[in-house]
PDB file of N, CA and C in Angstrom:
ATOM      1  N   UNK A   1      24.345  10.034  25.224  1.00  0.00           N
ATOM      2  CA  UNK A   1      24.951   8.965  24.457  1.00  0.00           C
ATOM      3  C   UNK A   1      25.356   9.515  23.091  1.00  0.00           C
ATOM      4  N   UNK A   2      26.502   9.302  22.623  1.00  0.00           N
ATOM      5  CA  UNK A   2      27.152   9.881  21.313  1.00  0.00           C
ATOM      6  C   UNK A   2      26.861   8.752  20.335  1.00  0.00           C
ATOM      7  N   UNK A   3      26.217   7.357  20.386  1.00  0.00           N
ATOM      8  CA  UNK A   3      25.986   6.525  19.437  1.00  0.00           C
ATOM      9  C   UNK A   3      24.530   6.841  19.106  1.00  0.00           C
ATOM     10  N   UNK A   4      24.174   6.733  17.744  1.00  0.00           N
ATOM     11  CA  UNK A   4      22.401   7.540  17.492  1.00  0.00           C
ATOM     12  C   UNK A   4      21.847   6.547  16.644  1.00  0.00           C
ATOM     13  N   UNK A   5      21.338   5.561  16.227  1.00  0.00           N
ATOM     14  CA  UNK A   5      20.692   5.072  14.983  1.00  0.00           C
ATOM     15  C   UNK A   5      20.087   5.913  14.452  1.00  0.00           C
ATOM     16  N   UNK A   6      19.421   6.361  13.010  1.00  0.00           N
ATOM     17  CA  UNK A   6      18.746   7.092  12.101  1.00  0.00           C
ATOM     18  C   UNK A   6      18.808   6.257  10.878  1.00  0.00           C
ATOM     19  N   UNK A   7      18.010   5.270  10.822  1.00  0.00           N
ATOM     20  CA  UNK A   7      17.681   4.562   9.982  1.00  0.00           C
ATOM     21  C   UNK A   7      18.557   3.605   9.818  1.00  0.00           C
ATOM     22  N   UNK A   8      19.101   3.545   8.828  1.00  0.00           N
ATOM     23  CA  UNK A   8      20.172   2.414   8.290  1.00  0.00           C
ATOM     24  C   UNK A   8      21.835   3.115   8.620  1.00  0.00           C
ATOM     25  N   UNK A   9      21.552   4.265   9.216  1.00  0.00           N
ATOM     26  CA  UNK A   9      23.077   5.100   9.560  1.00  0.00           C
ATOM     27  C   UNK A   9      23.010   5.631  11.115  1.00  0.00           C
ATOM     28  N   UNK A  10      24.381   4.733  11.487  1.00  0.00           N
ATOM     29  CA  UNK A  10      24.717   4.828  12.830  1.00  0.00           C
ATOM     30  C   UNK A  10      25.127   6.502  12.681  1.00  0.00           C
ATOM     31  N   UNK A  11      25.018   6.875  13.645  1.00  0.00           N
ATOM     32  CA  UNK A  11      25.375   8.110  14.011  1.00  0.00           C
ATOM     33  C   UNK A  11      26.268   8.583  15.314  1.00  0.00           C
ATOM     34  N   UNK A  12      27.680   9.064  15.062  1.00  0.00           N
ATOM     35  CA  UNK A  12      28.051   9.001  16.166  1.00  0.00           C
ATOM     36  C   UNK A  12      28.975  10.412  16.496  1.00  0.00           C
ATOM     37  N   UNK A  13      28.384  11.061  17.389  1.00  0.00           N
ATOM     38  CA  UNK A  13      28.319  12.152  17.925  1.00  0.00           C
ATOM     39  C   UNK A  13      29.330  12.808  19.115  1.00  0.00           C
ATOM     40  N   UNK A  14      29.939  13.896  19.029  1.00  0.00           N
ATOM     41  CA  UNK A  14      30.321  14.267  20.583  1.00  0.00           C
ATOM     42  C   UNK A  14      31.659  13.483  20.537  1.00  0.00           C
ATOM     43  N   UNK A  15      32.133  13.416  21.621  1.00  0.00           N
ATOM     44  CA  UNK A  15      33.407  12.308  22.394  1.00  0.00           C
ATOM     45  C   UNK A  15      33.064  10.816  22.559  1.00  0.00           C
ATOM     46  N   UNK A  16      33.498  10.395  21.565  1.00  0.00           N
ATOM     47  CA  UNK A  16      32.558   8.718  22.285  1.00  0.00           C
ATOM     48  C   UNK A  16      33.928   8.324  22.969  1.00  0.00           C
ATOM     49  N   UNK A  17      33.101   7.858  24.252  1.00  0.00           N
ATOM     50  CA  UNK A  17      34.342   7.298  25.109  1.00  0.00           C
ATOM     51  C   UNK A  17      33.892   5.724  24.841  1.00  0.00           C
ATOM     52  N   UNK A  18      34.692   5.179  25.861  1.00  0.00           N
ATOM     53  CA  UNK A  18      34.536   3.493  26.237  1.00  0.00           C
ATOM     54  C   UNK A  18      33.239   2.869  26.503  1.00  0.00           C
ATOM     55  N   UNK A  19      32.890   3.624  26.774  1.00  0.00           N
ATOM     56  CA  UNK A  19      31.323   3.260  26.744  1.00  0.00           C
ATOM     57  C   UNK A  19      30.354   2.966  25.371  1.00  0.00           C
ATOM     58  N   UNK A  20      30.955   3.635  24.624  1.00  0.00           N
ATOM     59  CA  UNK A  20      29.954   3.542  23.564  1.00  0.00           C
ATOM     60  C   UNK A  20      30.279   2.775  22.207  1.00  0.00           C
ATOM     61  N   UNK A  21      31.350   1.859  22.833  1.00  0.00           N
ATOM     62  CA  UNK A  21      31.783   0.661  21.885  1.00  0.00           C
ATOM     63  C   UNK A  21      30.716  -0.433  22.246  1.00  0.00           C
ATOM     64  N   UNK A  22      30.565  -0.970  23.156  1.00  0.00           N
ATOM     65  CA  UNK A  22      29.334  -1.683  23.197  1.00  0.00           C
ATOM     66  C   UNK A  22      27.978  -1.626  22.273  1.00  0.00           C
ATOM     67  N   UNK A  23      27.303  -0.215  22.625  1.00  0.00           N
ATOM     68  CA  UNK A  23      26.366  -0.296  21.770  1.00  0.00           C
ATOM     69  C   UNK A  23      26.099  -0.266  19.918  1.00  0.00           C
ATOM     70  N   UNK A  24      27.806   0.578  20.273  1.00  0.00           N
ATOM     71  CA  UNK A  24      28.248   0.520  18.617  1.00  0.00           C
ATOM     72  C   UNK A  24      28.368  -0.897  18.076  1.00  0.00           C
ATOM     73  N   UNK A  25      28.613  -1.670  18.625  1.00  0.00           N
ATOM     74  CA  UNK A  25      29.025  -3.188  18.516  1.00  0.00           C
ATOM     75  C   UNK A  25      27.637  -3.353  18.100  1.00  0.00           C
ATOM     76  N   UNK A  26      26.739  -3.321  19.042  1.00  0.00           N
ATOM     77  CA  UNK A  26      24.859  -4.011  18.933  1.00  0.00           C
ATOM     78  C   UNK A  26      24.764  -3.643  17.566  1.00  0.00           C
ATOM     79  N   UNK A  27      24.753  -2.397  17.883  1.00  0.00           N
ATOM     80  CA  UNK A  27      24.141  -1.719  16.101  1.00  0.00           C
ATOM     81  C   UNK A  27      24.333  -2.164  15.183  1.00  0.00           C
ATOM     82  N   UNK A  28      25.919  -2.434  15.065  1.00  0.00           N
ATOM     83  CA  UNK A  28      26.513  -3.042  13.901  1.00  0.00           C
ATOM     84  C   UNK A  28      26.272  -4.526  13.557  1.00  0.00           C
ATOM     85  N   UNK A  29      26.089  -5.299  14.707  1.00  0.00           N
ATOM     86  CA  UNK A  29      25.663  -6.686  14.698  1.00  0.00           C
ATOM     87  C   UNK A  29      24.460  -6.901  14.383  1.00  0.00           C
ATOM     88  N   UNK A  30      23.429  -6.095  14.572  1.00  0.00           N
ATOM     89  CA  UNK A  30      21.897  -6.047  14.453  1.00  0.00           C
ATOM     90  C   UNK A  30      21.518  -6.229  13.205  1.00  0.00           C
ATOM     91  N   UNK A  31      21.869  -5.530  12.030  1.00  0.00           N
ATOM     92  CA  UNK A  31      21.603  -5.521  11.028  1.00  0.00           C
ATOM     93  C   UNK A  31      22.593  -5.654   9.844  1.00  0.00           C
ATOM     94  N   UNK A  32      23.058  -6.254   9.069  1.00  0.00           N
ATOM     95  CA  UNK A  32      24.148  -6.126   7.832  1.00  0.00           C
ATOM     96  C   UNK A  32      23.814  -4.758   7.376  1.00  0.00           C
ATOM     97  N   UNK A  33      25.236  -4.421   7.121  1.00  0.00           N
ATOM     98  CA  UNK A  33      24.990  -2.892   6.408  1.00  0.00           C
ATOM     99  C   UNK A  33      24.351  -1.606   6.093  1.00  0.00           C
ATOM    100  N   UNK A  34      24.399  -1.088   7.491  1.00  0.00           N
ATOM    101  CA  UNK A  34      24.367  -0.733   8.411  1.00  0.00           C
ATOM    102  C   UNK A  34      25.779   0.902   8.454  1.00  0.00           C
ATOM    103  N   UNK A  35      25.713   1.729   7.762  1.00  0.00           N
ATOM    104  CA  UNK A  35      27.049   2.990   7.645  1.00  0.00           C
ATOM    105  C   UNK A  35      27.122   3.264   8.870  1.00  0.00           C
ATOM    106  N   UNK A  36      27.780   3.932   9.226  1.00  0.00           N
ATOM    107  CA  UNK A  36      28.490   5.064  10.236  1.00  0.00           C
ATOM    108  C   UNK A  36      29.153   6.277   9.730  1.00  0.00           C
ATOM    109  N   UNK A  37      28.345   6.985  10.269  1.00  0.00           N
ATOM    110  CA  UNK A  37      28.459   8.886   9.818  1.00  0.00           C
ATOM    111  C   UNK A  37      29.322   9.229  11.124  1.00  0.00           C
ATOM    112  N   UNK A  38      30.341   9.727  10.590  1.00  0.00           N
ATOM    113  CA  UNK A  38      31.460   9.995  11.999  1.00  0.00           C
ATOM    114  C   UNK A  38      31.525  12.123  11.558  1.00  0.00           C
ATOM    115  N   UNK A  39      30.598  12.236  10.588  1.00  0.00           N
ATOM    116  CA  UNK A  39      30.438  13.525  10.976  1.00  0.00           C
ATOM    117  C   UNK A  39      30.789  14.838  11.684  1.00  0.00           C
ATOM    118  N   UNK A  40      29.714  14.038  12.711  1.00  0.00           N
ATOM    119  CA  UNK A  40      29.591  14.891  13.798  1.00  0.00           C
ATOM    120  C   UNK A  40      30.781  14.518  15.443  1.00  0.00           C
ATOM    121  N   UNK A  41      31.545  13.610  15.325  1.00  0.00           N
ATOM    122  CA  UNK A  41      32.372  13.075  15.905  1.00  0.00           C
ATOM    123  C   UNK A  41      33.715  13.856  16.419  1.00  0.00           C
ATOM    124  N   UNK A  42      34.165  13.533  17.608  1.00  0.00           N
ATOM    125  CA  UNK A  42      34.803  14.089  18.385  1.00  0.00           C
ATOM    126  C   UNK A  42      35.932  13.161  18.764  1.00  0.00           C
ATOM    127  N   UNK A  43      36.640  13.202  19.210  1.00  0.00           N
ATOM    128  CA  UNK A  43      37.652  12.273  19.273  1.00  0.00           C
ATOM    129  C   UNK A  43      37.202  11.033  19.659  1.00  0.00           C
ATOM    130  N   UNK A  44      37.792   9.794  19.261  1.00  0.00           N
ATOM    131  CA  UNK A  44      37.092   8.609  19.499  1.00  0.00           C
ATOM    132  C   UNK A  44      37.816   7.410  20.381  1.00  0.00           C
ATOM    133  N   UNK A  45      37.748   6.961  21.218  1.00  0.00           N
ATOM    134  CA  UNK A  45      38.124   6.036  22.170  1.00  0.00           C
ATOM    135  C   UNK A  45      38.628   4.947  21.399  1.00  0.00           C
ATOM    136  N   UNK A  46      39.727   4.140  21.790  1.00  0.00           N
ATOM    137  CA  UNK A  46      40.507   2.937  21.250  1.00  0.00           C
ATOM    138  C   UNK A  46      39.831   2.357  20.877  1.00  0.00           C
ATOM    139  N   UNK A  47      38.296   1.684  21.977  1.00  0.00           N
ATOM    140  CA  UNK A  47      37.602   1.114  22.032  1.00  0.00           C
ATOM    141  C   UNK A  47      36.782   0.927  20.822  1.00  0.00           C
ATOM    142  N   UNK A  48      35.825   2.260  20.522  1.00  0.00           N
ATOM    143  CA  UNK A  48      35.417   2.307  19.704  1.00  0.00           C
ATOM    144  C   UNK A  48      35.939   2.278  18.166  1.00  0.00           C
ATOM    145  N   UNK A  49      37.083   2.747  17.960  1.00  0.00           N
ATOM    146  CA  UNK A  49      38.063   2.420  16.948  1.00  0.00           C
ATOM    147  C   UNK A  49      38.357   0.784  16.599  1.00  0.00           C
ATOM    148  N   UNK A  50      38.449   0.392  17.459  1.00  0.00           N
ATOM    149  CA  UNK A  50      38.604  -1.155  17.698  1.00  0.00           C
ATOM    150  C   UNK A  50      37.424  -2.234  16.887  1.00  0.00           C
ATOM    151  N   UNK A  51      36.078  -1.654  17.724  1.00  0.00           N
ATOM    152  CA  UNK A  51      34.534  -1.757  16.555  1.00  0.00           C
ATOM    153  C   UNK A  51      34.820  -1.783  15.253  1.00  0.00           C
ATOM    154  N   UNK A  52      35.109  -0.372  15.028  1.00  0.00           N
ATOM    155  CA  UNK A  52      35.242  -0.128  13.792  1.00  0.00           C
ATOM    156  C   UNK A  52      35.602  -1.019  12.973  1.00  0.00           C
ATOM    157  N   UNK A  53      36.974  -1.109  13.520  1.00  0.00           N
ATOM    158  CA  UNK A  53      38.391  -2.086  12.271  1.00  0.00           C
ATOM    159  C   UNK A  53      37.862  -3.248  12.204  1.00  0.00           C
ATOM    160  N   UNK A  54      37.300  -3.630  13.509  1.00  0.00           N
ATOM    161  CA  UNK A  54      37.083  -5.264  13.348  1.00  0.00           C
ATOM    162  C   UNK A  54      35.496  -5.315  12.417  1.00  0.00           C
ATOM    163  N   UNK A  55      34.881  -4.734  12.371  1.00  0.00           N
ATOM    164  CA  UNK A  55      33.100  -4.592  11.677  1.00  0.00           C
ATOM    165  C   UNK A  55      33.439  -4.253  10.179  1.00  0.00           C
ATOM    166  N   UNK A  56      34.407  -3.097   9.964  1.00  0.00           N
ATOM    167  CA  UNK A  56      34.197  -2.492   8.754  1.00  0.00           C
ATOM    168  C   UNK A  56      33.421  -2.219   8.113  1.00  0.00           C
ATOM    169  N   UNK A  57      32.543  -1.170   9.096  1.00  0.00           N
ATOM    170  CA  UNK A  57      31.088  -0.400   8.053  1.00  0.00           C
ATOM    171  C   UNK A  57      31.680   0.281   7.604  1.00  0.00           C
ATOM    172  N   UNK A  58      30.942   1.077   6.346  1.00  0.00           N
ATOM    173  CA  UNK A  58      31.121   1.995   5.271  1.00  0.00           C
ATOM    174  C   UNK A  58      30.726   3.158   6.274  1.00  0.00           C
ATOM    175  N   UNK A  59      32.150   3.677   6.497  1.00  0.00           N
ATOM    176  CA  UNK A  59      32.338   5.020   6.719  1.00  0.00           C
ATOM    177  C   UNK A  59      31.588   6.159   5.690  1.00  0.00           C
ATOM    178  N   UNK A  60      30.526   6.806   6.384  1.00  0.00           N
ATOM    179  CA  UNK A  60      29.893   7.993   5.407  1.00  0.00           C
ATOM    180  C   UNK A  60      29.963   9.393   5.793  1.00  0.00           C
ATOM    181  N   UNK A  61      30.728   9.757   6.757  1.00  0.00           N
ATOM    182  CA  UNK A  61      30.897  11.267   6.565  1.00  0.00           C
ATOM    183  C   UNK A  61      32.363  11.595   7.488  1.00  0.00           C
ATOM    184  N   UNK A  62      33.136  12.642   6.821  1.00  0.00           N
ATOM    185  CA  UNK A  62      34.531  12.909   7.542  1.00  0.00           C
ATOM    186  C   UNK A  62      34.723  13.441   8.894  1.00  0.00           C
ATOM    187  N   UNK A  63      35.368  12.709  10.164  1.00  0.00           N
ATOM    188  CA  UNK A  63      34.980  13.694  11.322  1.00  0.00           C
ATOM    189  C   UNK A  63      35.665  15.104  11.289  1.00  0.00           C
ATOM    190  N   UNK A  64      34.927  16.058  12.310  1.00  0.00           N
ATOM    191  CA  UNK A  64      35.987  17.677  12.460  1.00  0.00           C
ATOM    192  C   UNK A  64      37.082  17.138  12.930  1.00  0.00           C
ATOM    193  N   UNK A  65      37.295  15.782  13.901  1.00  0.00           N
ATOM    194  CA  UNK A  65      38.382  15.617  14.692  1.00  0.00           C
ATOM    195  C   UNK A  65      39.678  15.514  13.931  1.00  0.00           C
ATOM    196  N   UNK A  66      40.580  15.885  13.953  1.00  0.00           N
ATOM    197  CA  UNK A  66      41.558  16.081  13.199  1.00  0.00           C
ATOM    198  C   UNK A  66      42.453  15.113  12.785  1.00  0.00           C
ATOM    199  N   UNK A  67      42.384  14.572  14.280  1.00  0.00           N
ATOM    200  CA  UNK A  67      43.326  13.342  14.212  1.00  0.00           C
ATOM    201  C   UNK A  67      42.826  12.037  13.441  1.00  0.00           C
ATOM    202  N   UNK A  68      41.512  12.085  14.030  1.00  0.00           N
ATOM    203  CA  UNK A  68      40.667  10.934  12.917  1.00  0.00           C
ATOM    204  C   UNK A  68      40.576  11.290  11.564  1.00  0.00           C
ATOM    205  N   UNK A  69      40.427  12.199  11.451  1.00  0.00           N
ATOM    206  CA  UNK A  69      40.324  12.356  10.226  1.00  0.00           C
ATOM    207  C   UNK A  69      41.880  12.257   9.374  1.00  0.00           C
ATOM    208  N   UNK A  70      42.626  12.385   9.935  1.00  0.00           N
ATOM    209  CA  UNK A  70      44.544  12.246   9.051  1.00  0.00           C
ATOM    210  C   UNK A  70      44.929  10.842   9.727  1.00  0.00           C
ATOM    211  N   UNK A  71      44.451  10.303  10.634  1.00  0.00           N
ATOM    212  CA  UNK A  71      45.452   9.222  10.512  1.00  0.00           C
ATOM    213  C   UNK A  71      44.600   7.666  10.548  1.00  0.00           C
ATOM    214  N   UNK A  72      43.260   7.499  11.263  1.00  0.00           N
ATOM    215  CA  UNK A  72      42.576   6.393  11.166  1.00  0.00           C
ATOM    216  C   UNK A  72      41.816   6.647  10.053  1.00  0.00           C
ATOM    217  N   UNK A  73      41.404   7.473   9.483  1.00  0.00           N
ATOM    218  CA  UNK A  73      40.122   7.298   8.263  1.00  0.00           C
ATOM    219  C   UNK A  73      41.131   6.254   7.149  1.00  0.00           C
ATOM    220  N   UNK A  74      42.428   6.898   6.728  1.00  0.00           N
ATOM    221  CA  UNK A  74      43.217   6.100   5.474  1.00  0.00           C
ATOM    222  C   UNK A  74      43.081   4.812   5.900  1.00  0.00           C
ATOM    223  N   UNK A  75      43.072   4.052   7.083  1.00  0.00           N
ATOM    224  CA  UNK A  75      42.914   2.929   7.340  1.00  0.00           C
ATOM    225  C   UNK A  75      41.489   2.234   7.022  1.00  0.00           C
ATOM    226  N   UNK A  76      40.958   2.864   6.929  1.00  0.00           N
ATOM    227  CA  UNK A  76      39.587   2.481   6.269  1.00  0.00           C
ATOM    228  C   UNK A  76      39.329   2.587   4.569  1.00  0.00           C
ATOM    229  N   UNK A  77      40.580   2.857   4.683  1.00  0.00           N
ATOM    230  CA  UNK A  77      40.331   3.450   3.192  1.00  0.00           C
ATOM    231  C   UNK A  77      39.580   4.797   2.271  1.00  0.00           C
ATOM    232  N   UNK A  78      39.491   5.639   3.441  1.00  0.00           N
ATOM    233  CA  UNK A  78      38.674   6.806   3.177  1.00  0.00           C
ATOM    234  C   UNK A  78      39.898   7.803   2.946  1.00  0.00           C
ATOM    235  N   UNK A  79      40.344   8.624   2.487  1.00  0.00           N
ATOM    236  CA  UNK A  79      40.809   9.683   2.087  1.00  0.00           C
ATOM    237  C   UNK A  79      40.206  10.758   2.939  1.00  0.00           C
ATOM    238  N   UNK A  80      41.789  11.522   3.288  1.00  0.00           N
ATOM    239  CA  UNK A  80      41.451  12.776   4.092  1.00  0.00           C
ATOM    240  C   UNK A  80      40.817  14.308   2.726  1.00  0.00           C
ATOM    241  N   UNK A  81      39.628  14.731   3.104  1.00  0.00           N
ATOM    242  CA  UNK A  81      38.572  15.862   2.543  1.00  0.00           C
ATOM    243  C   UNK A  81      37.734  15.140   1.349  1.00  0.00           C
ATOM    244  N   UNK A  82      37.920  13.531   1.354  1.00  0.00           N
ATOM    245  CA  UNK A  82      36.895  12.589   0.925  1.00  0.00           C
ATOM    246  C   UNK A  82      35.824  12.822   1.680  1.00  0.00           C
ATOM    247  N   UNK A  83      34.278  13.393   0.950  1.00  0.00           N
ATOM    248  CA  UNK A  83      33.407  13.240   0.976  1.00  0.00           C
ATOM    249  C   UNK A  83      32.393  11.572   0.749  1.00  0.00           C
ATOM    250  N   UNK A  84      31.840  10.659   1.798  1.00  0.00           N
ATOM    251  CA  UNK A  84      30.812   9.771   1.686  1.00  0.00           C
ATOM    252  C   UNK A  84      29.700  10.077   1.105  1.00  0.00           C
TER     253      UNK A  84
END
């Protein structure tokens, strides 16, 4: 599973496919405020992108993925080689 809790920061790892919008959903619903470290992240499924936009946690770390990182992070308002 590429979705991780570690305290108060979702963690999300690897390729998250379609699958792992669901639990990303729980996580985020579970508790108010609540980050997501896209870090360690690998390309990310519509799906899970979808979570995202509609939740709007505070994005806390830049993914390697390239594409996330230049074209969905500005939509969050994060700046591409912006450090969380």
């Amino acid at each position: 599973m590429s979705v991780r809790l570690d305290g108060m920061v979702i963690r999300l790892e690897g390729e998250c496919r379609v699958e792992e919008a669901e639990p990303l959903l729980a996580l985020l619903q579970e508790a108010a405020g609540r980050e997501v470290d896209l870090g360690a992240a690998g390309p990310l499924h519509t799906a899970v992108v979808q979570v995202l936009f509609a939740l709007r946690p505070r994005i806390r770390a830049i993914p390697g993925d390239a594409f996330t990182a230049r074209w969905l992070l500005p939509l969050f308002g994060v700046k591409e080689g912006q450090q969380e």
